[in-house]
Protein backbone atom coordinates (compact mmCIF):
# COMPACT_ATOMS: atom_id res chain seq x y z
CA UNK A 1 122.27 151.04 75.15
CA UNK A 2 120.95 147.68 73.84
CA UNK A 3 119.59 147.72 70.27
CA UNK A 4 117.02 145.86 69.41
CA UNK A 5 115.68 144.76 65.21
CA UNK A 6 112.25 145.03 64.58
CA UNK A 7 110.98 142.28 61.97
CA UNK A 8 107.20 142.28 62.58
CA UNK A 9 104.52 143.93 64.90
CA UNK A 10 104.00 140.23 65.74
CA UNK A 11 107.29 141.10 67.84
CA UNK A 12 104.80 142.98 70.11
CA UNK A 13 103.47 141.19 73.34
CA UNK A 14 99.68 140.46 72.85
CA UNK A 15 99.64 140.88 69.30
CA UNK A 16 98.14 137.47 68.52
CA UNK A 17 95.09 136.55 70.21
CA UNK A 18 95.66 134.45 73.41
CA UNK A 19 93.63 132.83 76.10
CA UNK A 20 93.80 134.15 79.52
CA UNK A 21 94.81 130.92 80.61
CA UNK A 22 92.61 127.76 81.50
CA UNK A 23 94.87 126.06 84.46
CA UNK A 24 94.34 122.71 86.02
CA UNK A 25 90.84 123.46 87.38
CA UNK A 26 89.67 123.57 83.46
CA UNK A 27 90.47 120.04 82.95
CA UNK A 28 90.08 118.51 85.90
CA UNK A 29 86.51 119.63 85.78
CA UNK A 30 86.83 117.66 82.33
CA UNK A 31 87.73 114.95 83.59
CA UNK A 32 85.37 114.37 86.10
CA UNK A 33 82.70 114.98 84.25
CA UNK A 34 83.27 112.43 81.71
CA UNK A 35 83.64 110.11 84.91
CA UNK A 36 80.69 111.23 86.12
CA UNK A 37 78.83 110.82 82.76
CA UNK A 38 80.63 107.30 82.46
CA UNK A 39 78.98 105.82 85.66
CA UNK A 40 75.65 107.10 84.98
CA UNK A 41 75.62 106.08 81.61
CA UNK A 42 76.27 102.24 83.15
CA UNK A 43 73.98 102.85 85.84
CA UNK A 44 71.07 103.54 83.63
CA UNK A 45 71.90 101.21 80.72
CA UNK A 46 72.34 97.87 82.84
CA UNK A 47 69.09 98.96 85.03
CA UNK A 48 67.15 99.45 81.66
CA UNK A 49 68.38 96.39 80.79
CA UNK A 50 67.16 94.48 84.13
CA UNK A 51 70.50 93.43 85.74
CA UNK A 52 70.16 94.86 89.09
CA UNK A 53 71.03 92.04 90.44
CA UNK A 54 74.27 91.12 88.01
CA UNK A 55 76.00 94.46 88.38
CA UNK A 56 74.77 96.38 92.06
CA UNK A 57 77.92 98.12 92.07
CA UNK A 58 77.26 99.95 88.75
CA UNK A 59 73.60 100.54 89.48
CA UNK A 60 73.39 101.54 93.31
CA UNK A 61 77.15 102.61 93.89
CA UNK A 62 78.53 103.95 90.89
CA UNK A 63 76.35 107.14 91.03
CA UNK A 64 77.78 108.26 94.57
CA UNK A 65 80.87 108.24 92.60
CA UNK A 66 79.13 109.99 90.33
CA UNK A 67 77.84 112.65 92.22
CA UNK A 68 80.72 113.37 94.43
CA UNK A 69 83.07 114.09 90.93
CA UNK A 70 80.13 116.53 89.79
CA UNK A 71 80.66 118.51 92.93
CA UNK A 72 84.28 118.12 93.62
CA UNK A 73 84.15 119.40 89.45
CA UNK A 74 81.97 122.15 90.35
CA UNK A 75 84.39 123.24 92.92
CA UNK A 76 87.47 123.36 90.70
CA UNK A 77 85.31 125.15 87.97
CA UNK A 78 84.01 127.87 90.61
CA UNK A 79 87.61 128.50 92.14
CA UNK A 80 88.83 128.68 88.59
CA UNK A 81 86.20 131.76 88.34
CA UNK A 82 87.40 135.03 88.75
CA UNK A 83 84.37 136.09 90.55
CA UNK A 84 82.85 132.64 92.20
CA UNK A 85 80.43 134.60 94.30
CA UNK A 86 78.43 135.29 90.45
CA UNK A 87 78.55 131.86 89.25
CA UNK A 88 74.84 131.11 90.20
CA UNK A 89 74.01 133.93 87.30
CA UNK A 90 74.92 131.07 84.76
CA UNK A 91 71.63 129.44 85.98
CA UNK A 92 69.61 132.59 85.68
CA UNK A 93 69.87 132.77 82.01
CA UNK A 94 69.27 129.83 78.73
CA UNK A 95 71.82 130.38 75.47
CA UNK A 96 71.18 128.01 73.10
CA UNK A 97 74.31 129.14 71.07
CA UNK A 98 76.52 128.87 73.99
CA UNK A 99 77.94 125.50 75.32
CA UNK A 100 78.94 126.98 78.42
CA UNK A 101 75.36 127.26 79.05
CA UNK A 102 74.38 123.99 78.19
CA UNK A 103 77.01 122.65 79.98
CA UNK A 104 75.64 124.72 83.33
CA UNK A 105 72.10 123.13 82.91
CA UNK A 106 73.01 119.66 82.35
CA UNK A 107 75.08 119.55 85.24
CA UNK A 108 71.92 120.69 87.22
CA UNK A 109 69.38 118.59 86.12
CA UNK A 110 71.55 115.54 85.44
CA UNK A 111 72.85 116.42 89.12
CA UNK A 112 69.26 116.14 90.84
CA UNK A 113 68.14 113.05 88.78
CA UNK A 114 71.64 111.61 90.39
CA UNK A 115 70.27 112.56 93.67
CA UNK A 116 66.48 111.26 93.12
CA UNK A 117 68.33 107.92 91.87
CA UNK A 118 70.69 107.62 94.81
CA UNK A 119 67.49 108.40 96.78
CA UNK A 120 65.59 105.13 95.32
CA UNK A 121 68.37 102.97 96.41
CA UNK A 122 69.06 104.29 99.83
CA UNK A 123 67.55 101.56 101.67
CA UNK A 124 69.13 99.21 99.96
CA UNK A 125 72.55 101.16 100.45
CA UNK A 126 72.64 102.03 103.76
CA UNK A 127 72.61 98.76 105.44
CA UNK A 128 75.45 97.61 103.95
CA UNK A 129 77.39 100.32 104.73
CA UNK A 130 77.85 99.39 108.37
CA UNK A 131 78.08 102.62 110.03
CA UNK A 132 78.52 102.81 113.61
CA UNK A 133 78.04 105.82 116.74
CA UNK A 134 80.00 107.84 114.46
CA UNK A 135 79.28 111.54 113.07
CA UNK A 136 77.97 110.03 109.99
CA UNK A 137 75.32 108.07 111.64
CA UNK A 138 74.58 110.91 114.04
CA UNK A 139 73.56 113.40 110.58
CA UNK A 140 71.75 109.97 109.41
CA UNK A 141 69.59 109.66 112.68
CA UNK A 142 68.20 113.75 112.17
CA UNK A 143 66.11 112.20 109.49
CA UNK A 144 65.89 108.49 109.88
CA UNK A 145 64.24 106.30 112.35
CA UNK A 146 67.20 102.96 113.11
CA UNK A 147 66.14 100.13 114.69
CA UNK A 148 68.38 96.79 115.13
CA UNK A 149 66.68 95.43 111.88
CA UNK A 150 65.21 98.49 110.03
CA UNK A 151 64.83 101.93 109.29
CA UNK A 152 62.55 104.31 108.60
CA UNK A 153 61.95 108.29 107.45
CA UNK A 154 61.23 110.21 110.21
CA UNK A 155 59.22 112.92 107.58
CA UNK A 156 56.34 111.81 106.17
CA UNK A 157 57.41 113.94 102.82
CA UNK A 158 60.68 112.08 103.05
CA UNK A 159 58.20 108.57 102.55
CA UNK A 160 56.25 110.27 99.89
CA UNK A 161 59.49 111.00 97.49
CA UNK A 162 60.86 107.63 98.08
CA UNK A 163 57.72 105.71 96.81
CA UNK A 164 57.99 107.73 93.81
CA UNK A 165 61.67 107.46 93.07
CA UNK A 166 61.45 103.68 93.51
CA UNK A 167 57.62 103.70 90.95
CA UNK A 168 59.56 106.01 88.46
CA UNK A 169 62.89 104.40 88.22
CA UNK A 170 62.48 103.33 84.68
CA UNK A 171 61.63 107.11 83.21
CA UNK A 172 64.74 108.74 85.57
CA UNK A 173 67.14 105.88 83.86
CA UNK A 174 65.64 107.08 80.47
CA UNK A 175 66.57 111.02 81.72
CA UNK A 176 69.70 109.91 83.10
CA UNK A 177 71.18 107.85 80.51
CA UNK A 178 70.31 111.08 77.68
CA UNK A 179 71.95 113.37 79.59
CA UNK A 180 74.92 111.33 80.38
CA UNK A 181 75.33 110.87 76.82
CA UNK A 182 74.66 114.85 76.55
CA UNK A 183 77.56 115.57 79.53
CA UNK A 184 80.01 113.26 78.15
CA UNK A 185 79.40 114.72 74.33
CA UNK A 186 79.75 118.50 75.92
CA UNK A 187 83.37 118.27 77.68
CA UNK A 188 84.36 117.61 74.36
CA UNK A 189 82.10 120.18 72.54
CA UNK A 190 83.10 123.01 74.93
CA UNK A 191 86.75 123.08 73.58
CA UNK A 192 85.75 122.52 69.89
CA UNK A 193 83.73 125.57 70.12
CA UNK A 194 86.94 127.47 70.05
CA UNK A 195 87.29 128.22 66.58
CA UNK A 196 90.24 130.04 66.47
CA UNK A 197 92.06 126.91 68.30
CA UNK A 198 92.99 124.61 65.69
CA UNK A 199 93.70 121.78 67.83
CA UNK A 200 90.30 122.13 69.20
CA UNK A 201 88.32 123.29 66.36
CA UNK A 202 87.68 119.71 64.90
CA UNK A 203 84.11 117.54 65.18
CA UNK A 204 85.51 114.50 66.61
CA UNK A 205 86.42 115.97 69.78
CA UNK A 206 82.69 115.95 71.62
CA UNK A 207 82.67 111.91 70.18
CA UNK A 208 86.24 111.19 71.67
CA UNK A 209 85.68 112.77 74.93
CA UNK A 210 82.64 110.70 75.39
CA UNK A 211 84.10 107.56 74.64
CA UNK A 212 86.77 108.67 77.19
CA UNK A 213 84.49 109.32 79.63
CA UNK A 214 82.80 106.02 79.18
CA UNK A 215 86.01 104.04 79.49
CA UNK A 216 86.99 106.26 82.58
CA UNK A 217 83.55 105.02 83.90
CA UNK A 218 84.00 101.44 83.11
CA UNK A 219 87.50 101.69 84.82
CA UNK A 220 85.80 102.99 87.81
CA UNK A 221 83.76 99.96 87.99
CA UNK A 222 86.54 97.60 87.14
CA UNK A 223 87.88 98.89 90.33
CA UNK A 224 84.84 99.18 92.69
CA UNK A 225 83.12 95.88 91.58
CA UNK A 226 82.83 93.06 94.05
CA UNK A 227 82.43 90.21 91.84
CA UNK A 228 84.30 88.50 89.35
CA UNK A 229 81.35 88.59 86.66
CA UNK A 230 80.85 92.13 86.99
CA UNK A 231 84.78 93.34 87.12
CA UNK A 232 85.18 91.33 83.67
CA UNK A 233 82.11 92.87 81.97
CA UNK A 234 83.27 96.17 82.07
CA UNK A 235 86.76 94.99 81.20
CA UNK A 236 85.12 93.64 77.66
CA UNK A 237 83.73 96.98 77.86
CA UNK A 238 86.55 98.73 78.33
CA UNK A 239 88.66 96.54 75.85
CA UNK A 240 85.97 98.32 73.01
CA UNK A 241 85.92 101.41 74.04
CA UNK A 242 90.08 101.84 74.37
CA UNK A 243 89.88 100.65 70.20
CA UNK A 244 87.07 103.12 69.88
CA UNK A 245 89.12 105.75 71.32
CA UNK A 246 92.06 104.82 69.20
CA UNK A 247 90.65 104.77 66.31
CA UNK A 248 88.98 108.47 66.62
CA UNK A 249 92.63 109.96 67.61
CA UNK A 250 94.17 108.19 64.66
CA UNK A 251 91.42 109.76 62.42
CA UNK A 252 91.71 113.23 64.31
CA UNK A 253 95.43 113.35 63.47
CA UNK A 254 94.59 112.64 60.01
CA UNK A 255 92.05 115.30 59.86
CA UNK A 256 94.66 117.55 61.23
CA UNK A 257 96.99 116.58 58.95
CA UNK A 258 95.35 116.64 55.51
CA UNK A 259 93.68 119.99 56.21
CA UNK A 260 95.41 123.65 56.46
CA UNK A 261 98.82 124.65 57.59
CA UNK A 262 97.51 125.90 60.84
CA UNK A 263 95.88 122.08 61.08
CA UNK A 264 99.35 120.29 60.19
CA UNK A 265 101.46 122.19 62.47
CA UNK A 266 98.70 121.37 65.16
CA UNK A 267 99.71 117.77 64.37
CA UNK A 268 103.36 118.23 64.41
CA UNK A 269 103.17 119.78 68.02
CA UNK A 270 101.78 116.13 69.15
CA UNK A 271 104.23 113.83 66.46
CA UNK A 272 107.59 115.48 67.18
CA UNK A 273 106.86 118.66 68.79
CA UNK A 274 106.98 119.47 72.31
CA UNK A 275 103.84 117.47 74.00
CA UNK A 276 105.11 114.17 71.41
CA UNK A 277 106.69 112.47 74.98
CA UNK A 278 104.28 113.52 77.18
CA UNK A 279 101.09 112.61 74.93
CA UNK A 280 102.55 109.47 73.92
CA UNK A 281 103.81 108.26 77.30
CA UNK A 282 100.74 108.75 79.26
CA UNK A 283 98.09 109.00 77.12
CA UNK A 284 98.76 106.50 74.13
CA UNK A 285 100.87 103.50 75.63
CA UNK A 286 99.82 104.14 79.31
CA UNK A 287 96.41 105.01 79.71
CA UNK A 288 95.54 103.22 76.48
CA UNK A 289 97.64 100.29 74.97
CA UNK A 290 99.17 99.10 77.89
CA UNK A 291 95.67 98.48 79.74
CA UNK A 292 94.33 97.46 76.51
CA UNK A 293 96.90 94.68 76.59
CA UNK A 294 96.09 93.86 80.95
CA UNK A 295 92.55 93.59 79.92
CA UNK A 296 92.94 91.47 76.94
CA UNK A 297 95.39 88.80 78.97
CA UNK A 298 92.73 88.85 81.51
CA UNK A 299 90.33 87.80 79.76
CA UNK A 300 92.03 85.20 78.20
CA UNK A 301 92.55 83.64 82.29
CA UNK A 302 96.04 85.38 82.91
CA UNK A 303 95.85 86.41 86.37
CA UNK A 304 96.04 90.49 86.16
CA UNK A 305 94.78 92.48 89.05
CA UNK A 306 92.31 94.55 88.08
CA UNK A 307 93.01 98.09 89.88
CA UNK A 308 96.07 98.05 87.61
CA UNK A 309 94.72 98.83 84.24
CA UNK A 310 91.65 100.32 85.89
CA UNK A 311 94.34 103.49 87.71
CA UNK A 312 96.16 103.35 84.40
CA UNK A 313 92.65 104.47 82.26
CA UNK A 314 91.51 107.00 84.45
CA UNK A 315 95.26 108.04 84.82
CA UNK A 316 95.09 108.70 81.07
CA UNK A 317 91.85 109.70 80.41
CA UNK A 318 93.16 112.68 83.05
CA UNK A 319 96.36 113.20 81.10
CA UNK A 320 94.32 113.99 78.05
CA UNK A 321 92.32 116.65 78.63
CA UNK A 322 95.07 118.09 80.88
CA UNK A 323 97.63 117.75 77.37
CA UNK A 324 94.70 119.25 75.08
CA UNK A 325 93.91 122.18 77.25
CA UNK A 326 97.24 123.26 77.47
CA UNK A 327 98.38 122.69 73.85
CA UNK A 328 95.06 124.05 72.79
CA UNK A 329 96.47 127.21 74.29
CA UNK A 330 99.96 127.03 72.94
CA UNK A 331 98.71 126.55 69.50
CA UNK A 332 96.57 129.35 67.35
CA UNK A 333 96.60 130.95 63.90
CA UNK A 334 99.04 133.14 63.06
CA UNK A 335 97.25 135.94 61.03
């Protein structure tokens, strides 16, 4: 017979209130979001800005990108759903008071404008992408007209939408670049919603996960960019935003530290508690300071190759939200 002293009813599994559980599909939806948001942000602001022909990778490329993390997010998110098959009800329905709802529209719309955007450029895209008798051209052929030189739509409809993509570009860079900013904002804002997650429950999270997602963007671009004017653009860029983003976590761990118990502990968890390594390996020194530092010799001529800081942001711009969902769960108020 094993005895057993009871202290508190806390003792009790499921006392406290506890998430289900947000796994990896939670954040990695997150993340790509913010990437998404990142690219279109660029694409927009540098076409608004008329330098198609300085930065084509950002403007005409970067939103493919874009669009394939939306849906490869959307996937994660809908296997993550207990009953997938329902998910379209999320679109049936407006909640201004719920971020999960705003979150489901902007993801819509911003997702079409991607498409009507991608659309404009197509036929500047798909010659240089130098497909051959291969499945992909086969799908491309059911709708387009090839020739040796040219191409056209086969649809007459198909015409009609491009010649107003193309006229209209300037008001869907407007609508893209708003709710990029609105995306990137709302990863953040989704978590802070929690209330009763201190680690969450704090304003500079929507502003810090945009900034994130920005510098994931840039990274992106770093990467994909052809030429040597556009890769060190959006490392300048990127240099600002990593500061930016340092300087909001330094002033969310003060926030957490001069407020309430729950708040300080929340900080303790992350300066000495049990995500300190992880949070400071991979988030702080390697997906922040260390590129930082690449960037910044870089610029200054030091031959750096660009992919490496570039994997090293989006490596810890993933880290972080996979770190703050999961120690958002571990830490709550005690009642």
């Amino acid at each position: 017979m094993r005895e057993e002293l009871i202290t508190s009813g806390r003792m009790n599994p499921g006392i406290d209130p506890v998430l289900h559980g947000w796994h990896w599909p939670i954040p990695f939806y997150l993340f790509v979001g913010g990437l998404a948001a990142g690219l279109l942000f660029f694409a927009a602001y540098k076409f608004l800005f008329g330098k198609e022909k300085e930065f084509p990778t950002a403007i005409k490329y970067g939103p493919i990108v874009a669009l394939g993390a939306i849906i490869i997010g959307l996937v994660a998110l809908i296997y993550d759903l207990h009953h997938p098959l329902y998910a379209w009800q999320l679109f049936t329905t407006v909640r201004i008071e719920s971020p999960m709802s705003w979150g489901a529209w902007t993801l819509l719309i911003i997702s079409l404008v991607n498409v009507v955007w991608i659309f404009s450029y197509l036929r500047e895209i798909l010659p240089n992408m130098n497909f051959k008798n291969n499945f992909i051209m086969k799908l491309i052929k059911l709708v387009i007209n090839v020739d040796a030189e040219n191409w056209n739509w086969k649809f007459k409809i198909l015409n009609n939408f491009e010649k107003f993509s193309i006229t209209n570009r300037k008001a869907i860079a407007w609508v893209m670049i708003i709710l990029s900013v609105i995306l990137g904002v709302y990863t953040g804002i989704l978590l802070s919603a929690f209330n009763a997650r201190p680690l969450w429950n704090t304003a500079l999270l929507g502003p810090l996960f945009l900034t994130s997602g920005l510098s994931t963007g840039a990274a992106m671009l770093m990467i994909m960019s052809k030429t040597h004017f556009e890769k060190m653009t959006f490392s300048k860029i990127d240099v600002l935003l990593i500061v930016i983003e340092l300087f909001f976590i330094i002033h969310m761990f003060m926030g957490y530290l001069s407020g309430s118990e729950v708040k300080v502990e929340a900080a303790h968890y992350f300066l000495g508690g049990e995500f300190t390594v992880t949070f400071w390996i991979n988030v702080i020194i390697l997906g922040l300071v260390i590129p930082g530092i690449l960037e910044t010799l870089e610029l200054l001529h030091v031959k750096i190759p660009v992919i490496i800081p570039g994997l090293l942001i989006l490596w810890g711009g993933m880290m972080f939200r996979f770190i703050m969902v999961d120690a958002g769960q571990v830490i709550r108020y005690l009642y």
